[in-house]
PDB file of N, CA and C in Angstrom:
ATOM      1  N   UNK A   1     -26.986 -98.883  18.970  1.00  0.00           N
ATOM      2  CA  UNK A   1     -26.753 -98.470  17.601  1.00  0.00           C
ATOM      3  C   UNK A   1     -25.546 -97.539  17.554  1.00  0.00           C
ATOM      4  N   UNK A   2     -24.316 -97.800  16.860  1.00  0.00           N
ATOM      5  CA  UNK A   2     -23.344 -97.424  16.320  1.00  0.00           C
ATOM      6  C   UNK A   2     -23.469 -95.988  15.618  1.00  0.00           C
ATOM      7  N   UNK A   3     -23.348 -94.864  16.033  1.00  0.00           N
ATOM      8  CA  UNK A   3     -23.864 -93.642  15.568  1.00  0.00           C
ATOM      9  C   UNK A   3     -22.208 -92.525  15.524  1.00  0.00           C
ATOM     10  N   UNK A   4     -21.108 -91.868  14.545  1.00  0.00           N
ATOM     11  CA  UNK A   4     -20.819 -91.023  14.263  1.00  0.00           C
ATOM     12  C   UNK A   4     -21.398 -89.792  14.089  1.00  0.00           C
ATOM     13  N   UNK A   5     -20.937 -88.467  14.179  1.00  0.00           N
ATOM     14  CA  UNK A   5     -21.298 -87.368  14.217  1.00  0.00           C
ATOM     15  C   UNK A   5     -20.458 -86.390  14.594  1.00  0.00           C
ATOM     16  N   UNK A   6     -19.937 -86.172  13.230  1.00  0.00           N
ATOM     17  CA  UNK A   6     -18.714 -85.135  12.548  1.00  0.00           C
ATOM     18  C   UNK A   6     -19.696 -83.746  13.226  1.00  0.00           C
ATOM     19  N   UNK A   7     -18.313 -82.415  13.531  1.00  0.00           N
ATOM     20  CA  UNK A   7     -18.977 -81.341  13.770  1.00  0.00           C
ATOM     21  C   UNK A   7     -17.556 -80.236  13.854  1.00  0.00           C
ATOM     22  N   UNK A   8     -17.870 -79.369  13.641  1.00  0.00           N
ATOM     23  CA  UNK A   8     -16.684 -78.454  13.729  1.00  0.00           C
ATOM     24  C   UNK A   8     -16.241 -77.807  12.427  1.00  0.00           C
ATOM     25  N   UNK A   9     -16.808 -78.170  11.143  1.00  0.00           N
ATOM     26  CA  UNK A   9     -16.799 -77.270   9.835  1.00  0.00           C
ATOM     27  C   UNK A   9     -17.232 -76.296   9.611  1.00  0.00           C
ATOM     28  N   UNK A  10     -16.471 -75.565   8.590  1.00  0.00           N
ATOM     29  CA  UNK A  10     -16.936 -73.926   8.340  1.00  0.00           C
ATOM     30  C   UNK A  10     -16.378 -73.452   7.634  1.00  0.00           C
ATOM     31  N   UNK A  11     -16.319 -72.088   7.647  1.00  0.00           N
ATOM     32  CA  UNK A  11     -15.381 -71.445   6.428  1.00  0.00           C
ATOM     33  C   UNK A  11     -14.392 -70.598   7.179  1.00  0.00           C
ATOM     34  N   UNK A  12     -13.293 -70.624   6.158  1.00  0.00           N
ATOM     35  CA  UNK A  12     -12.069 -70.625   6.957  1.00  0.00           C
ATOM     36  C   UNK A  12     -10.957 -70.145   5.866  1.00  0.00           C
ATOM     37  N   UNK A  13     -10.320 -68.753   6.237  1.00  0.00           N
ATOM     38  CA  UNK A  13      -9.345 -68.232   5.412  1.00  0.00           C
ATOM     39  C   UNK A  13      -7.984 -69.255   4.779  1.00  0.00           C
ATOM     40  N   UNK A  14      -7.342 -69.128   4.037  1.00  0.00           N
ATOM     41  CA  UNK A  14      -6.128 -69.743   3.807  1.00  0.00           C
ATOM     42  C   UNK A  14      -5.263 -69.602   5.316  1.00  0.00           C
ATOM     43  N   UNK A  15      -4.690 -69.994   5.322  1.00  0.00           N
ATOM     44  CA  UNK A  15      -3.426 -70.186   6.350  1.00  0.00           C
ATOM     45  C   UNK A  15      -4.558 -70.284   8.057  1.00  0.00           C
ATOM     46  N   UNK A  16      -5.865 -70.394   7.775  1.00  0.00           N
ATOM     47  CA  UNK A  16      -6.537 -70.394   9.042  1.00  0.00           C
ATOM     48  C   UNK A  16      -6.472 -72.262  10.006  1.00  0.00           C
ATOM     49  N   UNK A  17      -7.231 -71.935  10.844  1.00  0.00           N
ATOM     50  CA  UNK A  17      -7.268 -72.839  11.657  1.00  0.00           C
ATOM     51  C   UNK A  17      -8.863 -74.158  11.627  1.00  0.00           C
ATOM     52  N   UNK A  18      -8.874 -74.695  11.901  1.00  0.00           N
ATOM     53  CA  UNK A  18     -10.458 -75.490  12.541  1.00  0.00           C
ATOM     54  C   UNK A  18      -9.810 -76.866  13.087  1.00  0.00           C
ATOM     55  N   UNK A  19     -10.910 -77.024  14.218  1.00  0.00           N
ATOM     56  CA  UNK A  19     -10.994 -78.696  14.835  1.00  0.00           C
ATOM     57  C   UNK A  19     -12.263 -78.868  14.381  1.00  0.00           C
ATOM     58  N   UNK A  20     -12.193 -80.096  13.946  1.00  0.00           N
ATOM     59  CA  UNK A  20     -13.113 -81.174  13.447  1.00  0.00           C
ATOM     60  C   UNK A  20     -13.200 -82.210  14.857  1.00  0.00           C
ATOM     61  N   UNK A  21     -14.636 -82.332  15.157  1.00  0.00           N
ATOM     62  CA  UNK A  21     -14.842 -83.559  16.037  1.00  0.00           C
ATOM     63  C   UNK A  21     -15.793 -84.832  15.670  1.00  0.00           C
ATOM     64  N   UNK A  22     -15.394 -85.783  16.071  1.00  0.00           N
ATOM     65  CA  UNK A  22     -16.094 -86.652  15.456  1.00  0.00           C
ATOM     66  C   UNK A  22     -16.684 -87.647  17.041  1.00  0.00           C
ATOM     67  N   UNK A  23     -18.141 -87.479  17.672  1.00  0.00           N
ATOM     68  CA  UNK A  23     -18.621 -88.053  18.483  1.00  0.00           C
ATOM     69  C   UNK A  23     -19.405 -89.670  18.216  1.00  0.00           C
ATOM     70  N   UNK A  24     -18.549 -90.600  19.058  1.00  0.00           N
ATOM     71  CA  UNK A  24     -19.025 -91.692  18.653  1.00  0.00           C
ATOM     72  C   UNK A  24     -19.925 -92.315  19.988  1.00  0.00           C
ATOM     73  N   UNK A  25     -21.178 -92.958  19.276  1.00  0.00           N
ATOM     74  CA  UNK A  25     -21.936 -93.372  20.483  1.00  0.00           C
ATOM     75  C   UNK A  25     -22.206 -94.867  20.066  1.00  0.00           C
ATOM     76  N   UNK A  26     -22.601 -95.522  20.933  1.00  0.00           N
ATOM     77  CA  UNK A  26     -23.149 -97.057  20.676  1.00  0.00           C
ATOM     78  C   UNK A  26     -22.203 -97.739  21.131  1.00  0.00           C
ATOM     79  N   UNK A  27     -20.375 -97.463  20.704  1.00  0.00           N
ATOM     80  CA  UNK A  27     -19.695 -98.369  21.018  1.00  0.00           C
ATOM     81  C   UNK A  27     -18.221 -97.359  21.476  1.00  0.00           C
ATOM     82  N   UNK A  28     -17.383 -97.636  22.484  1.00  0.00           N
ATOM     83  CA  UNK A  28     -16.248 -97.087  22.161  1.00  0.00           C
ATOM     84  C   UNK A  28     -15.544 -97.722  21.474  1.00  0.00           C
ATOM     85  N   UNK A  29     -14.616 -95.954  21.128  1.00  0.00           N
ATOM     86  CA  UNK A  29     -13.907 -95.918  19.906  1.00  0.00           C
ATOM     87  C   UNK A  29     -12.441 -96.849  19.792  1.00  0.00           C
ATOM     88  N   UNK A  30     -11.941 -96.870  21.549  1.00  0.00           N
ATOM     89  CA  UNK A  30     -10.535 -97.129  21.565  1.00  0.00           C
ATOM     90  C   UNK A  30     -10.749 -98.685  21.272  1.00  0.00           C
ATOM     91  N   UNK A  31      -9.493 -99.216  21.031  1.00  0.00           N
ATOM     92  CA  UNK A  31      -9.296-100.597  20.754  1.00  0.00           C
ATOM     93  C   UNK A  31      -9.596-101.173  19.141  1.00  0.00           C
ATOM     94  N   UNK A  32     -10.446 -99.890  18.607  1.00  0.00           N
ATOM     95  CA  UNK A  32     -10.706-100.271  17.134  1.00  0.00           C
ATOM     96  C   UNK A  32      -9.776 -98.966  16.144  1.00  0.00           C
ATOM     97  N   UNK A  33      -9.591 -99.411  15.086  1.00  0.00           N
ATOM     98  CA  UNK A  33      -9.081 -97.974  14.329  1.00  0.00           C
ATOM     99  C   UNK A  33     -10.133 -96.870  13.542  1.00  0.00           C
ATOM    100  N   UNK A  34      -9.955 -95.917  14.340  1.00  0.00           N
ATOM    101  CA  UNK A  34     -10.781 -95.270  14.056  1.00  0.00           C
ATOM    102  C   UNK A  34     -10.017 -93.746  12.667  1.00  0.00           C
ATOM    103  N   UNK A  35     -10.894 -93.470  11.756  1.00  0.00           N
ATOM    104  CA  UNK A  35     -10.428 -92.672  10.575  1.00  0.00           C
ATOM    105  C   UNK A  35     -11.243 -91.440  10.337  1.00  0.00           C
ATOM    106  N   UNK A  36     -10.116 -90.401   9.821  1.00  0.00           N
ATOM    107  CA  UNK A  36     -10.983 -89.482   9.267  1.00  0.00           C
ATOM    108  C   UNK A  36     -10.524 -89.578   7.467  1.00  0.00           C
ATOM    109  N   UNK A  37     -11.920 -89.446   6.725  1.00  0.00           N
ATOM    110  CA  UNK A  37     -11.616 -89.291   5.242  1.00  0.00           C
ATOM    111  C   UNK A  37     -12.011 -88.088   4.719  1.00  0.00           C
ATOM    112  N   UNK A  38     -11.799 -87.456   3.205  1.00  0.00           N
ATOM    113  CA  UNK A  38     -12.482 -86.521   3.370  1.00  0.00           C
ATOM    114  C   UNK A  38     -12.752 -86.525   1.373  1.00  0.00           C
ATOM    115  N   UNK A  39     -13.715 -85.787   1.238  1.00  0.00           N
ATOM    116  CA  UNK A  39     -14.490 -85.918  -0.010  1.00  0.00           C
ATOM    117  C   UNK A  39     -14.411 -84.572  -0.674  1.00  0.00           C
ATOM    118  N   UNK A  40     -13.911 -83.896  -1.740  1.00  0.00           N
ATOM    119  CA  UNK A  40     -13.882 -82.651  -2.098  1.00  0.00           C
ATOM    120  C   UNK A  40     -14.461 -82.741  -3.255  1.00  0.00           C
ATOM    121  N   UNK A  41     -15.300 -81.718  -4.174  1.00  0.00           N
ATOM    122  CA  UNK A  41     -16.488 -82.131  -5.011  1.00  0.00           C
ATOM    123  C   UNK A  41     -15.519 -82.316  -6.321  1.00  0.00           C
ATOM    124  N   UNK A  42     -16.350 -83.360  -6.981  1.00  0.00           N
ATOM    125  CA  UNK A  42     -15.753 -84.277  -8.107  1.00  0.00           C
ATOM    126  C   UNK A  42     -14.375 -85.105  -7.778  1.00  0.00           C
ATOM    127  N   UNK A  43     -14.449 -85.541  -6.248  1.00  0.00           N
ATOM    128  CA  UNK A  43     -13.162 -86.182  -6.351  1.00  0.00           C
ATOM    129  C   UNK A  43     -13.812 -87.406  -5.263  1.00  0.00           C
ATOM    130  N   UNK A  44     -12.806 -88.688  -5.119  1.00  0.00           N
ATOM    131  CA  UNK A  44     -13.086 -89.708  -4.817  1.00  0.00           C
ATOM    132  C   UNK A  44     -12.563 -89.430  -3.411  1.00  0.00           C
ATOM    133  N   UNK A  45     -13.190 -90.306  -2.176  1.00  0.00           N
ATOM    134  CA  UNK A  45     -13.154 -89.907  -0.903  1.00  0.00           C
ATOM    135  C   UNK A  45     -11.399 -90.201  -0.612  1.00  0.00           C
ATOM    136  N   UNK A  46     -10.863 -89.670   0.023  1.00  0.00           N
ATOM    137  CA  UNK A  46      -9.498 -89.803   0.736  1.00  0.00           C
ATOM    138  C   UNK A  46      -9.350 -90.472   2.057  1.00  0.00           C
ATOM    139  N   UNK A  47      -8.504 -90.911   2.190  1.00  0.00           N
ATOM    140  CA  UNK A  47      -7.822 -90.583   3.309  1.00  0.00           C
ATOM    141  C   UNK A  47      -7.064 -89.879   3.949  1.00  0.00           C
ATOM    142  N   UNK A  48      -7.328 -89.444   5.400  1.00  0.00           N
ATOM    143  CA  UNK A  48      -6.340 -87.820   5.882  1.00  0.00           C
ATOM    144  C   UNK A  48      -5.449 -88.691   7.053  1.00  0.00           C
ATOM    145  N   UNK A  49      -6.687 -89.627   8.258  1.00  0.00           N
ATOM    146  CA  UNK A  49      -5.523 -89.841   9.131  1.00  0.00           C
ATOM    147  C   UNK A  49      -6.474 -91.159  10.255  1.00  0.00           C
ATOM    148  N   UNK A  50      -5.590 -91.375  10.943  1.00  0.00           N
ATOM    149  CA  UNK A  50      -6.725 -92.700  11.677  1.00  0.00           C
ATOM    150  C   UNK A  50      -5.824 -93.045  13.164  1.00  0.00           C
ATOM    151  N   UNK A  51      -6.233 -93.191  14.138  1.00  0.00           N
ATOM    152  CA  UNK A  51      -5.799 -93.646  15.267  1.00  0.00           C
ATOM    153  C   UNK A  51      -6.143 -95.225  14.999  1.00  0.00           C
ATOM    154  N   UNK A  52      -4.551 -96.147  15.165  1.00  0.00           N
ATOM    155  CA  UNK A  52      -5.397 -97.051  15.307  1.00  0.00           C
ATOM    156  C   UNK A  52      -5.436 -97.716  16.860  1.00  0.00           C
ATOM    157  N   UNK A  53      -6.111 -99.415  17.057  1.00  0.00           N
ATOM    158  CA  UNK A  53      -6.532-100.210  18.185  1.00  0.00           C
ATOM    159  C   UNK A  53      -5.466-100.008  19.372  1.00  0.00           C
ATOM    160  N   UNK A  54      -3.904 -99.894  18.952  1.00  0.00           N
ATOM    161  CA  UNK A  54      -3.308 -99.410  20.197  1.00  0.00           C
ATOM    162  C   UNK A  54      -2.798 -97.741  19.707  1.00  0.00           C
ATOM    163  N   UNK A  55      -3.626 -97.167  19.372  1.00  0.00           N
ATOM    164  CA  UNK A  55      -3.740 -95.507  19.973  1.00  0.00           C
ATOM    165  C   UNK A  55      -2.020 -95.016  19.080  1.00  0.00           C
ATOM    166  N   UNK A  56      -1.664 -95.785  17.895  1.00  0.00           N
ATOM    167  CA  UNK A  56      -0.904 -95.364  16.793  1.00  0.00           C
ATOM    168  C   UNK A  56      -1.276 -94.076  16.014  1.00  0.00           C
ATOM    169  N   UNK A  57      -0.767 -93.138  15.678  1.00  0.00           N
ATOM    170  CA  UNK A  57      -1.610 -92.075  14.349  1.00  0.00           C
ATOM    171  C   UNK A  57      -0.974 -92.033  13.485  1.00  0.00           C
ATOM    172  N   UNK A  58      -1.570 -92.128  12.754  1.00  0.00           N
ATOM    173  CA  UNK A  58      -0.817 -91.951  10.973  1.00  0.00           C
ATOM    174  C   UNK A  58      -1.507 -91.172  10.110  1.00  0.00           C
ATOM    175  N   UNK A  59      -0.871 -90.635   9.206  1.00  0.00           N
ATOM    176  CA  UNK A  59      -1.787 -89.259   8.099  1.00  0.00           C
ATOM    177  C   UNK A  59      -1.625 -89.645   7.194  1.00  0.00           C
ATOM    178  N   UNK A  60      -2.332 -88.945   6.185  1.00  0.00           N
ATOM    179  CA  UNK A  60      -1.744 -89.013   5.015  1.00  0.00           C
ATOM    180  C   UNK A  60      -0.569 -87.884   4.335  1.00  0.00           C
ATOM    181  N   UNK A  61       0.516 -88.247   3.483  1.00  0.00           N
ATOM    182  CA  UNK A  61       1.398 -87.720   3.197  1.00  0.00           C
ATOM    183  C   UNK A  61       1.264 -86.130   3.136  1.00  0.00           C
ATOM    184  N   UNK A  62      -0.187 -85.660   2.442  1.00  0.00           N
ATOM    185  CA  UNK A  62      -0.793 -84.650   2.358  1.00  0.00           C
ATOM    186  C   UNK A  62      -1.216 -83.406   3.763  1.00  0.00           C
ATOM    187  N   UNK A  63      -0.783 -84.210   4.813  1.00  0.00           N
ATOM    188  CA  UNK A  63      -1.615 -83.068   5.926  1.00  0.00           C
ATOM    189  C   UNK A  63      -0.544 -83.206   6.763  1.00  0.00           C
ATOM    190  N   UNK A  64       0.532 -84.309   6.491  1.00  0.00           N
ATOM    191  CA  UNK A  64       1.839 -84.270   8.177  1.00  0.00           C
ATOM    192  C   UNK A  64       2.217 -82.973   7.684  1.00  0.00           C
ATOM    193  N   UNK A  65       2.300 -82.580   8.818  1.00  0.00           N
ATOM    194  CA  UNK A  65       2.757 -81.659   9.770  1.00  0.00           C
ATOM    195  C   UNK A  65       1.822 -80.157   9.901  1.00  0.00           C
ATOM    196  N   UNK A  66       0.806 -80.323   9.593  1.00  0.00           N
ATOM    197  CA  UNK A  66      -0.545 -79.707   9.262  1.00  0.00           C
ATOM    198  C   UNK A  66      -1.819 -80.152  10.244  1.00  0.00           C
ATOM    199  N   UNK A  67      -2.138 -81.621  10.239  1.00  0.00           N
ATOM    200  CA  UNK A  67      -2.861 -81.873  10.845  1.00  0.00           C
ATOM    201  C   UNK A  67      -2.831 -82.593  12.137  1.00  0.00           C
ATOM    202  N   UNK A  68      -3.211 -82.944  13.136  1.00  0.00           N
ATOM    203  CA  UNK A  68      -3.061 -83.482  14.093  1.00  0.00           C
ATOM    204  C   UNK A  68      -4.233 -84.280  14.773  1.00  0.00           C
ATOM    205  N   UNK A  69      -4.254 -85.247  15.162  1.00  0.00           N
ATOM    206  CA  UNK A  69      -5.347 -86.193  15.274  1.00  0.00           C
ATOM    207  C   UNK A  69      -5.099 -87.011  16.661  1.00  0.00           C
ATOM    208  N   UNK A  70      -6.680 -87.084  17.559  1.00  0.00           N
ATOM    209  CA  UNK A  70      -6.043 -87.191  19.190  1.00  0.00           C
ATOM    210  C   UNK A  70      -7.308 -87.656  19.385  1.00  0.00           C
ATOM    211  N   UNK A  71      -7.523 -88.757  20.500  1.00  0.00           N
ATOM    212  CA  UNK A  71      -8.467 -88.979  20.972  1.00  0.00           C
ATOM    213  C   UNK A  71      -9.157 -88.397  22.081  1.00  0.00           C
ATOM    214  N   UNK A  72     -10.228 -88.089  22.444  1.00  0.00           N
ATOM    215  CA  UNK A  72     -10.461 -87.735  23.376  1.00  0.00           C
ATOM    216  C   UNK A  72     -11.637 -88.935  24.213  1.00  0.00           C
ATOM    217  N   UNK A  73     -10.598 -89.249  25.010  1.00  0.00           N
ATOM    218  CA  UNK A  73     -11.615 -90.529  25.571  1.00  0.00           C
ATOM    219  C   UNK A  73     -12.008 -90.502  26.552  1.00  0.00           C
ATOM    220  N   UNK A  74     -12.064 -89.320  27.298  1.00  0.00           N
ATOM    221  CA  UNK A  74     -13.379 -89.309  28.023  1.00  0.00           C
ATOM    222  C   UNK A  74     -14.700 -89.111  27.233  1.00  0.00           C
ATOM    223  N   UNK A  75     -14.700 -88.228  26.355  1.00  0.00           N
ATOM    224  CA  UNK A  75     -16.380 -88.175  26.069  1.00  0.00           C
ATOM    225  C   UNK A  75     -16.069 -88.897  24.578  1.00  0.00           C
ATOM    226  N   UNK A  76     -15.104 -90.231  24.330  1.00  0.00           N
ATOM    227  CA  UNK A  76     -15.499 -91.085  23.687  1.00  0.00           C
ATOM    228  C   UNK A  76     -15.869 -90.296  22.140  1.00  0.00           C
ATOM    229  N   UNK A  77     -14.946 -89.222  21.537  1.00  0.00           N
ATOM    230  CA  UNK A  77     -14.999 -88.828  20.410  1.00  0.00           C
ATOM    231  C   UNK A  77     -13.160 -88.380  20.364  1.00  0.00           C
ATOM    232  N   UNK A  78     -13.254 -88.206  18.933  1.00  0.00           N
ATOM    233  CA  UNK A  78     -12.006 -88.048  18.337  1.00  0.00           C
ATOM    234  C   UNK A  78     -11.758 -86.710  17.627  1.00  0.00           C
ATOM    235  N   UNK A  79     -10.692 -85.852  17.792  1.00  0.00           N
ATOM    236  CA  UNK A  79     -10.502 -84.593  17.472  1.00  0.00           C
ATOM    237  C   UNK A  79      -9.632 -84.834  15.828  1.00  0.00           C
ATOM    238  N   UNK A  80      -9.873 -83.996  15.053  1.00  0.00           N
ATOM    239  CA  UNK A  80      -9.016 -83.541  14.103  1.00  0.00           C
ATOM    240  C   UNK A  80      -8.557 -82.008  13.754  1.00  0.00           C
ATOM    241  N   UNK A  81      -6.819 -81.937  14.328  1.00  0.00           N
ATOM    242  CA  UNK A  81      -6.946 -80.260  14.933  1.00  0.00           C
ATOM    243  C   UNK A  81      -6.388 -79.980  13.534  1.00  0.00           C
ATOM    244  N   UNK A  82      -6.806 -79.164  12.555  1.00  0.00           N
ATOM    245  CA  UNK A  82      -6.056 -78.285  10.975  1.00  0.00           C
ATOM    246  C   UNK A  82      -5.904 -77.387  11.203  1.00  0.00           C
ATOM    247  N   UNK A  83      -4.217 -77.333  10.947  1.00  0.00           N
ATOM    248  CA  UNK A  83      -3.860 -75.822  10.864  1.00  0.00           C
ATOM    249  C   UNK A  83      -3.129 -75.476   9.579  1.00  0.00           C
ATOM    250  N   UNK A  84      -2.770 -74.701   9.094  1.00  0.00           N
ATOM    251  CA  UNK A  84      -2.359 -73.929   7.737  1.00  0.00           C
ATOM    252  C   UNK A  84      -3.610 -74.853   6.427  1.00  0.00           C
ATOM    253  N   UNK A  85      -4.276 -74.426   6.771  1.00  0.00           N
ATOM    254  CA  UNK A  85      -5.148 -74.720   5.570  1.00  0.00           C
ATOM    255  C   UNK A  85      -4.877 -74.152   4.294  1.00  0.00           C
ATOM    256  N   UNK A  86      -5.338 -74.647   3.881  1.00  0.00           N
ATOM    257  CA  UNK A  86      -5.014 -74.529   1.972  1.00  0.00           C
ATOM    258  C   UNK A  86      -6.385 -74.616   1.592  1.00  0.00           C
ATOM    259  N   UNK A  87      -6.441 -73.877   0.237  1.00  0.00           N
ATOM    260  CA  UNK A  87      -8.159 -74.256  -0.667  1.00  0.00           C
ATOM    261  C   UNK A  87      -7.954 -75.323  -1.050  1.00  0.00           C
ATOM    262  N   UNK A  88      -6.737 -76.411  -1.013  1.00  0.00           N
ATOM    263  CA  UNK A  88      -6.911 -77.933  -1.561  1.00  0.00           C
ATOM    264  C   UNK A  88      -7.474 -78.622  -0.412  1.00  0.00           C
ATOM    265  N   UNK A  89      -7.786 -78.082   0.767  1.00  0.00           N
ATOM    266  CA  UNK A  89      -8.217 -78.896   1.828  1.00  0.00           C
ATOM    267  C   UNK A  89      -9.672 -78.944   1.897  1.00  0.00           C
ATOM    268  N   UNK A  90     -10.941 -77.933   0.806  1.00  0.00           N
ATOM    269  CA  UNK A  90     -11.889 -78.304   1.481  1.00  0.00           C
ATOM    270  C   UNK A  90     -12.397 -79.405   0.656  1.00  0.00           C
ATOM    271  N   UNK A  91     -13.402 -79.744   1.345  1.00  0.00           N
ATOM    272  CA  UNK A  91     -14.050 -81.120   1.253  1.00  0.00           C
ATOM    273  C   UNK A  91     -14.703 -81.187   2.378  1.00  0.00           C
ATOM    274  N   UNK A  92     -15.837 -82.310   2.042  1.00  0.00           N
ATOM    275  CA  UNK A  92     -16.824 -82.815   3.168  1.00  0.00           C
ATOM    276  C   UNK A  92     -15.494 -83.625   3.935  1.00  0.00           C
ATOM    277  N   UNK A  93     -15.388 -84.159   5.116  1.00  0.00           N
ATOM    278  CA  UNK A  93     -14.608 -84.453   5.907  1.00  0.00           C
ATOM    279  C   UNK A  93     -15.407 -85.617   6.895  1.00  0.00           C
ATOM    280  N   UNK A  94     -14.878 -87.046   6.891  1.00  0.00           N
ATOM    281  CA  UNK A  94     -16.082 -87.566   7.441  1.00  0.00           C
ATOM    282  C   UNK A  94     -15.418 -88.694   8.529  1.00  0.00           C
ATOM    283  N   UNK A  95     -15.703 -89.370   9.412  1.00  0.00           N
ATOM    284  CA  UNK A  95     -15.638 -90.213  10.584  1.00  0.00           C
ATOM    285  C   UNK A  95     -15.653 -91.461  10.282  1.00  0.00           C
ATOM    286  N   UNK A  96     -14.798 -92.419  10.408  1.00  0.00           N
ATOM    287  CA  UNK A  96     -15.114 -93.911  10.051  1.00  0.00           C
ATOM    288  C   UNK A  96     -14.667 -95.049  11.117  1.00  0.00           C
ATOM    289  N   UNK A  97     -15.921 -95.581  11.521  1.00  0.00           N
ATOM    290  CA  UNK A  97     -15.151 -96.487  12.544  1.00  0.00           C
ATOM    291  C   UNK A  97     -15.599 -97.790  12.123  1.00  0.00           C
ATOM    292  N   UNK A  98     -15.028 -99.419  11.918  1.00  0.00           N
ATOM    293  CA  UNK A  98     -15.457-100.237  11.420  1.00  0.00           C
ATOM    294  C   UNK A  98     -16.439 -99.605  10.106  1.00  0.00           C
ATOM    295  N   UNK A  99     -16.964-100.394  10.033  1.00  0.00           N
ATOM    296  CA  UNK A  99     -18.320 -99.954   9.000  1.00  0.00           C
ATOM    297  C   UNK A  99     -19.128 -99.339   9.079  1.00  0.00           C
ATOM    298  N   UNK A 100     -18.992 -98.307  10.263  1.00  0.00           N
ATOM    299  CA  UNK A 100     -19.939 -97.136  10.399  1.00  0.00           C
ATOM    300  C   UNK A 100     -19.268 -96.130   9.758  1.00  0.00           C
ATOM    301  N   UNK A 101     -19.405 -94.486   8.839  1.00  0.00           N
ATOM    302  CA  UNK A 101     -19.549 -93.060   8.690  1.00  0.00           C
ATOM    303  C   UNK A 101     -20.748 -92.430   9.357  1.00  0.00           C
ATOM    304  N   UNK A 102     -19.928 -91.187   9.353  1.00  0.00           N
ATOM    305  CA  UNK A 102     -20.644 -90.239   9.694  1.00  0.00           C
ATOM    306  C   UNK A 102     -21.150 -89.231   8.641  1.00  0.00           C
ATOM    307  N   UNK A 103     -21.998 -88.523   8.579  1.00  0.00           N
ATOM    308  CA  UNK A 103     -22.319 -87.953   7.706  1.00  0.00           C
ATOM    309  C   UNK A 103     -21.716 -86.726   7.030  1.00  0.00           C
ATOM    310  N   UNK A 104     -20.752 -86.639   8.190  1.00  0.00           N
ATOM    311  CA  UNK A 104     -19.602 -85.502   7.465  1.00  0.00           C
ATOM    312  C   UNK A 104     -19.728 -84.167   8.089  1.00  0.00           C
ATOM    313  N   UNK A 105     -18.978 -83.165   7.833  1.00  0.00           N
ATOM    314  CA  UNK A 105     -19.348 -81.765   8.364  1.00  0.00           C
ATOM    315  C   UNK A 105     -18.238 -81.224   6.968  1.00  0.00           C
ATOM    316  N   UNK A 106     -18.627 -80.371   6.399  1.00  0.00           N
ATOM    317  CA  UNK A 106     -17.761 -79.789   5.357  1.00  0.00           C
ATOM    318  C   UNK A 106     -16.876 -78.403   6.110  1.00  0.00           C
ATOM    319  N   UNK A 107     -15.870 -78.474   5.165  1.00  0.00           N
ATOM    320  CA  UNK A 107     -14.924 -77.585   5.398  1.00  0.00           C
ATOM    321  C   UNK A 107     -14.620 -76.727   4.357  1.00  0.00           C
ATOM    322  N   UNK A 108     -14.820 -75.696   4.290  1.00  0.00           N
ATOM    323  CA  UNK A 108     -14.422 -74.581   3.210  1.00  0.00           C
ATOM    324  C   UNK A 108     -13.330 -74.067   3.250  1.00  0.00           C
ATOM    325  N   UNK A 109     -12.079 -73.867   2.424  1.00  0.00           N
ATOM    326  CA  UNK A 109     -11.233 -72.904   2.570  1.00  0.00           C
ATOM    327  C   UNK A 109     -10.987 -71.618   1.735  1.00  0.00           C
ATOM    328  N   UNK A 110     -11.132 -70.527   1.576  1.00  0.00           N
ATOM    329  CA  UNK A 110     -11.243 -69.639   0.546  1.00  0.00           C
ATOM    330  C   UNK A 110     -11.373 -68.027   1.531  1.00  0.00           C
ATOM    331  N   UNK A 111     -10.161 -67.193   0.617  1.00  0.00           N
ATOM    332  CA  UNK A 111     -10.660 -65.998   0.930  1.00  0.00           C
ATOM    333  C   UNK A 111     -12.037 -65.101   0.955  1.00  0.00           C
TER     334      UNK A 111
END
């Protein structure tokens, strides 16, 4: 069974830092494109950034040069490193591989 599991959210000053991890079990991750999206309340889910099948990264216009996104394939999960956060960044933040999510880990930004 195909199982995500976002972790690494919290609350977090303006201009602060967080890694987001996203642990995938059942299947590895490499060879497929794997995504992070993210959901901020009353708004429709996004896209932030995605490794794809040959180990490409791409963001969205919104987080280059802000966010950074890396696999970690030994323990078969995927990092999302944020730095200069903004209060437009929080949102639930969630893992997508094929047709699996994860249930998310939220991210707060606010003094």
């Amino acid at each position: 069974q195909v199982q995500l599991v976002e972790s690494g959210g919290g609350l977090v000053q303006p201009g602060g830092s967080l890694r987001l991890t996203c642990a995938v079990s059942g299947i590895l991750f490499w060879g497929s494109t794997i995504s992070w999206y993210r959901q901020a309340p009353g708004k429709e889910r996004e896209f932030v950034a995605r490794i794809d099948g040959r180990g490409k990264v791409g963001y969205a216009d919104f987080v280059k040069g802000r966010f950074t996104m890396s696999g970690d394939y030994r323990n078969n999960a995927v990092l999302l490193q944020m730095n200069n956060l903004i209060p437009e960044d929080t949102a639930v933040y969630y893992c997508k591989l094929m047709d699996y999510w994860g249930k998310g880990t939220l991210v707060t930004v606010a003094s």
